[in-house]
Protein backbone atom coordinates (compact mmCIF):
# COMPACT_ATOMS: atom_id res chain seq x y z
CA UNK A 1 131.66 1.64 -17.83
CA UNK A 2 134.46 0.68 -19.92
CA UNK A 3 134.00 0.36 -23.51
CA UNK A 4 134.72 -3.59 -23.60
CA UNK A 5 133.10 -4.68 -20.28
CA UNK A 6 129.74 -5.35 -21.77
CA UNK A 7 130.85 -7.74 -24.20
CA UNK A 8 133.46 -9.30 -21.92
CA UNK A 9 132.42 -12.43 -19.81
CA UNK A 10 131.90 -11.66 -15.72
CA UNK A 11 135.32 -13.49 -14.86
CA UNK A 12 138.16 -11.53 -16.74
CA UNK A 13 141.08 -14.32 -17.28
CA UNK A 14 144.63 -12.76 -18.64
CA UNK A 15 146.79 -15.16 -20.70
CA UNK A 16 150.34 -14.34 -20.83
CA UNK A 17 152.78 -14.91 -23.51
CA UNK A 18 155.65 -17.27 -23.56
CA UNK A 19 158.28 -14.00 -23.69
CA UNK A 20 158.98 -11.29 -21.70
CA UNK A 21 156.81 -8.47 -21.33
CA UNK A 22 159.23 -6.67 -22.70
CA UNK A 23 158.73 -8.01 -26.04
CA UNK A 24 155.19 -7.33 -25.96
CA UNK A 25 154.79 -3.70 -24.90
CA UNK A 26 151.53 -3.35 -26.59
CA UNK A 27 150.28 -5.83 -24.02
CA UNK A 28 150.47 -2.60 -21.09
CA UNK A 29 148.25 -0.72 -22.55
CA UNK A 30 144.85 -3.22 -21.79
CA UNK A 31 147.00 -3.88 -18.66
CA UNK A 32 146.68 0.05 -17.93
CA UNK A 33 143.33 0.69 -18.64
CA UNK A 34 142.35 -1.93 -16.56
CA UNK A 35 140.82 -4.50 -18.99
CA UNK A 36 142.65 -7.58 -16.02
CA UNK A 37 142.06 -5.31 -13.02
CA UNK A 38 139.60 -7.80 -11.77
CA UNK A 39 141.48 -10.90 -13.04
CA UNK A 40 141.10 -13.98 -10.46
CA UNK A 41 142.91 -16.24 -12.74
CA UNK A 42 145.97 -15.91 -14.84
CA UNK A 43 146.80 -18.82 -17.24
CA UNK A 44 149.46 -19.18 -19.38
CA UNK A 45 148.69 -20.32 -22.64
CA UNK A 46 151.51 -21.61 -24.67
CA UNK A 47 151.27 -21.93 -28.85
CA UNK A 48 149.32 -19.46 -31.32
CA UNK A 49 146.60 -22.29 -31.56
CA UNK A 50 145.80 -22.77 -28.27
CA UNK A 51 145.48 -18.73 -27.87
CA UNK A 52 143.39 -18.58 -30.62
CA UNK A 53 140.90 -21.01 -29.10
CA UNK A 54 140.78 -19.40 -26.06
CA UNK A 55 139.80 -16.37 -27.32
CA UNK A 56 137.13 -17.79 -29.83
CA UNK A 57 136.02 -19.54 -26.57
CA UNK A 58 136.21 -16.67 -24.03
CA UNK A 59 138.37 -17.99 -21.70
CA UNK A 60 140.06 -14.90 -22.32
CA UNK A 61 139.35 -11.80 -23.80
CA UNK A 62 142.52 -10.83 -25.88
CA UNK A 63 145.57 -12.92 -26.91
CA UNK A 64 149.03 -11.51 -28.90
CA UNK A 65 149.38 -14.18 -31.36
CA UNK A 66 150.24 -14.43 -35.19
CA UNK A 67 147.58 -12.94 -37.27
CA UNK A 68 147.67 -16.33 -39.79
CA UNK A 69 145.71 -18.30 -36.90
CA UNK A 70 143.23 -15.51 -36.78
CA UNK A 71 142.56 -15.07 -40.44
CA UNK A 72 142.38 -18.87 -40.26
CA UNK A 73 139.28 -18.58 -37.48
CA UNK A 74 137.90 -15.97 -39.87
CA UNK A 75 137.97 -17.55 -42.58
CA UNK A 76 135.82 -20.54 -40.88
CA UNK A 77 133.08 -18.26 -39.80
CA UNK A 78 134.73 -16.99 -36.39
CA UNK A 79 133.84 -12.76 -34.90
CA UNK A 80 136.99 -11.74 -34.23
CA UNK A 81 138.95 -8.88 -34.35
CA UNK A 82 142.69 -8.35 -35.17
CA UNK A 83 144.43 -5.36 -33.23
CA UNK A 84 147.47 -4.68 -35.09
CA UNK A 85 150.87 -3.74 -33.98
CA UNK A 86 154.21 -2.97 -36.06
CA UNK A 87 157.36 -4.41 -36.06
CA UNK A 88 160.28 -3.18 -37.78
CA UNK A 89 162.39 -6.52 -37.47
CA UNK A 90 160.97 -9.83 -35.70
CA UNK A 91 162.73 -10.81 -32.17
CA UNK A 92 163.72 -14.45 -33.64
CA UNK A 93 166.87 -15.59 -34.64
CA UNK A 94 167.72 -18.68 -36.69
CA UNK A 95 169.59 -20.91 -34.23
CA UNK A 96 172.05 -24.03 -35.34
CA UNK A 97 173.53 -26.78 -33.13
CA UNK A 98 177.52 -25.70 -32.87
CA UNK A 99 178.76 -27.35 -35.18
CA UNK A 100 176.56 -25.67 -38.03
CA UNK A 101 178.26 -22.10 -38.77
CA UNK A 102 176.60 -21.28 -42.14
CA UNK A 103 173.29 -21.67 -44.06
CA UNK A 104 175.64 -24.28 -46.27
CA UNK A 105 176.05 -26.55 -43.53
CA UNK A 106 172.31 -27.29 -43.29
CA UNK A 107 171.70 -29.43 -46.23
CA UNK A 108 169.96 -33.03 -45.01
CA UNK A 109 169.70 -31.28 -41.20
CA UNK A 110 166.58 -31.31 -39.85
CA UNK A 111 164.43 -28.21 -39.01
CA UNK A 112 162.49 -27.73 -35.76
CA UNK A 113 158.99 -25.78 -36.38
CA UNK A 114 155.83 -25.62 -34.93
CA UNK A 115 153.80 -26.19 -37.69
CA UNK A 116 154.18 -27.25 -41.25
CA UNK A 117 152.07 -23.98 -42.52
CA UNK A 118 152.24 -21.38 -40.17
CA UNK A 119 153.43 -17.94 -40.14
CA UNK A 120 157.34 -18.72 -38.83
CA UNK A 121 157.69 -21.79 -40.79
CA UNK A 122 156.87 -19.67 -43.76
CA UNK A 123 159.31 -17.00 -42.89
CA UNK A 124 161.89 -19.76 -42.20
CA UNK A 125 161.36 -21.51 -45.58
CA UNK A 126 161.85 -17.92 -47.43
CA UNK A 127 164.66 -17.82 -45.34
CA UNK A 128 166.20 -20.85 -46.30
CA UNK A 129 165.39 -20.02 -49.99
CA UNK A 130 166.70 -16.77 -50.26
CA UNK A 131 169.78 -16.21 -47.42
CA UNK A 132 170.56 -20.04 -47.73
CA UNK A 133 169.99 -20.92 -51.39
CA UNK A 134 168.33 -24.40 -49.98
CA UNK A 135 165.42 -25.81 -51.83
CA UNK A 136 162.57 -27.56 -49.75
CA UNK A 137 164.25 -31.00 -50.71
CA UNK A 138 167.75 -29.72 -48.84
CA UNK A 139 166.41 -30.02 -45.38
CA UNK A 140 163.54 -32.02 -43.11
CA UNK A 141 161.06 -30.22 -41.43
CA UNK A 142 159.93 -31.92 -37.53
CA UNK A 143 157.09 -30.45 -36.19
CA UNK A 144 158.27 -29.72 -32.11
CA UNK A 145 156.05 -27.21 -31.13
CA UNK A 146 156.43 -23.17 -29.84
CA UNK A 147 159.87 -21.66 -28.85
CA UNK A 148 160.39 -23.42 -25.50
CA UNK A 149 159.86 -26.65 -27.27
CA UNK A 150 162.12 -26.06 -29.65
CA UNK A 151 164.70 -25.04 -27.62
CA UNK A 152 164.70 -27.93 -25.50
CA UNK A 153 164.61 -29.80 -28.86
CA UNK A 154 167.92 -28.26 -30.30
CA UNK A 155 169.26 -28.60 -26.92
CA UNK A 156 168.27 -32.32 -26.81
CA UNK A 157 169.56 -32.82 -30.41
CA UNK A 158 166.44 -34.00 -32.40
CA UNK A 159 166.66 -30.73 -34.40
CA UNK A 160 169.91 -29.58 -35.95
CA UNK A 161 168.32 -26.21 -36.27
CA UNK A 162 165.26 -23.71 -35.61
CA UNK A 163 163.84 -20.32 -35.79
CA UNK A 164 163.10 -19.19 -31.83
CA UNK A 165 161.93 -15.87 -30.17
CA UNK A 166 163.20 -14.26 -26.82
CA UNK A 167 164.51 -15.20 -24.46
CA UNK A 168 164.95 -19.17 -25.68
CA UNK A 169 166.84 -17.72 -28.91
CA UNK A 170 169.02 -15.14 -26.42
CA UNK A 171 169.53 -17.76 -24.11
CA UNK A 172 170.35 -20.76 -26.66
CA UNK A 173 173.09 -18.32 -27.91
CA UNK A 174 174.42 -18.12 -24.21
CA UNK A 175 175.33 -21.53 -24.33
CA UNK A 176 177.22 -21.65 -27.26
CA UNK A 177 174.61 -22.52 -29.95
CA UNK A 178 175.19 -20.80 -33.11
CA UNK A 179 173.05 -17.84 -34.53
CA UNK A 180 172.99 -17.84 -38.28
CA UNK A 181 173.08 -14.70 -40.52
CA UNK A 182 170.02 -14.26 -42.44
């Protein structure tokens, strides 16, 4: 008997992230040791939230998401456990509309996030502050949801700008939207 079968439910579920596999190598390694072997059901789960419920629920047994939603759960009572992984440099990129080609031309643009307090909107903001010299009061923050939504949200033009992971940041660039140096 594996280690985690006797505190996994019967029906072993897999949730796979919104990104290549590639950028989440340390996925293989419950892949390899057979923790979804006997997976009937493989749902995609889309949004740090929504992971973090379905692993508080066991509708699946492990989830790569931000750690801020987990210490969140904690925080509130929840048994969790954070697995942690290194990164030397995120995958995102800070994408702009064309027409934007430096941190200057932001000022009264609006922002696409996913939330107003989580981990990337964070990052962004220090971003903003520090690369950009913009206050808080220089741009306007619209909550759009995870990378695919903001994508099709800075494709759509309702955001002049966002901060998006592989491949919708490696793809956006592809098509002529701008990546700004941070």
């Amino acid at each position: 008997m594996r280690p985690w079968e006797g505190s996994l439910p019967a029906r072993r579920r897999q949730a796979r992230p919104a990104f290549p596999r590639s950028a989440s190598s340390r996925a293989a390694a419950p892949r390899r040791a057979g923790l979804f072997s006997s997976a009937r059901k493989r749902n995609s789960i889309r949004g740090g939230t929504n992971t973090a419920r379905a692993v508080l629920s066991n509708t699946i047994p492990i989830g790569r998401i931000n750690p801020d939603y987990v210490i969140d759960a904690m925080e509130k009572g929840a048994k969790v456990k954070i697995i942690s992984g290194a990164m030397e440099k995120i995958p995102y990129d800070v994408v702009a509309r064309p027409e934007i080609k430096s941190g200057a031309d932001l000022k009264g643009k609006t922002v696409g996030v996913d939330s107003l307090t989580g981990g990337t909107t964070l990052m962004l903001r220090e971003v903003f502050e520090k690369a950009y010299k913009l206050s808080d009061k220089d741009y306007k923050l619209l909550v759009v949801g995870t990378s695919p939504d903001r994508y099709a949200a800075l494709k759509g033009g309702s955001v002049h700008v966002t901060f998006m992971g592989p491949p919708f940041n490696l793809r956006a660039r592809r098509e002529g939207f701008t990546k700004l140096t941070t």
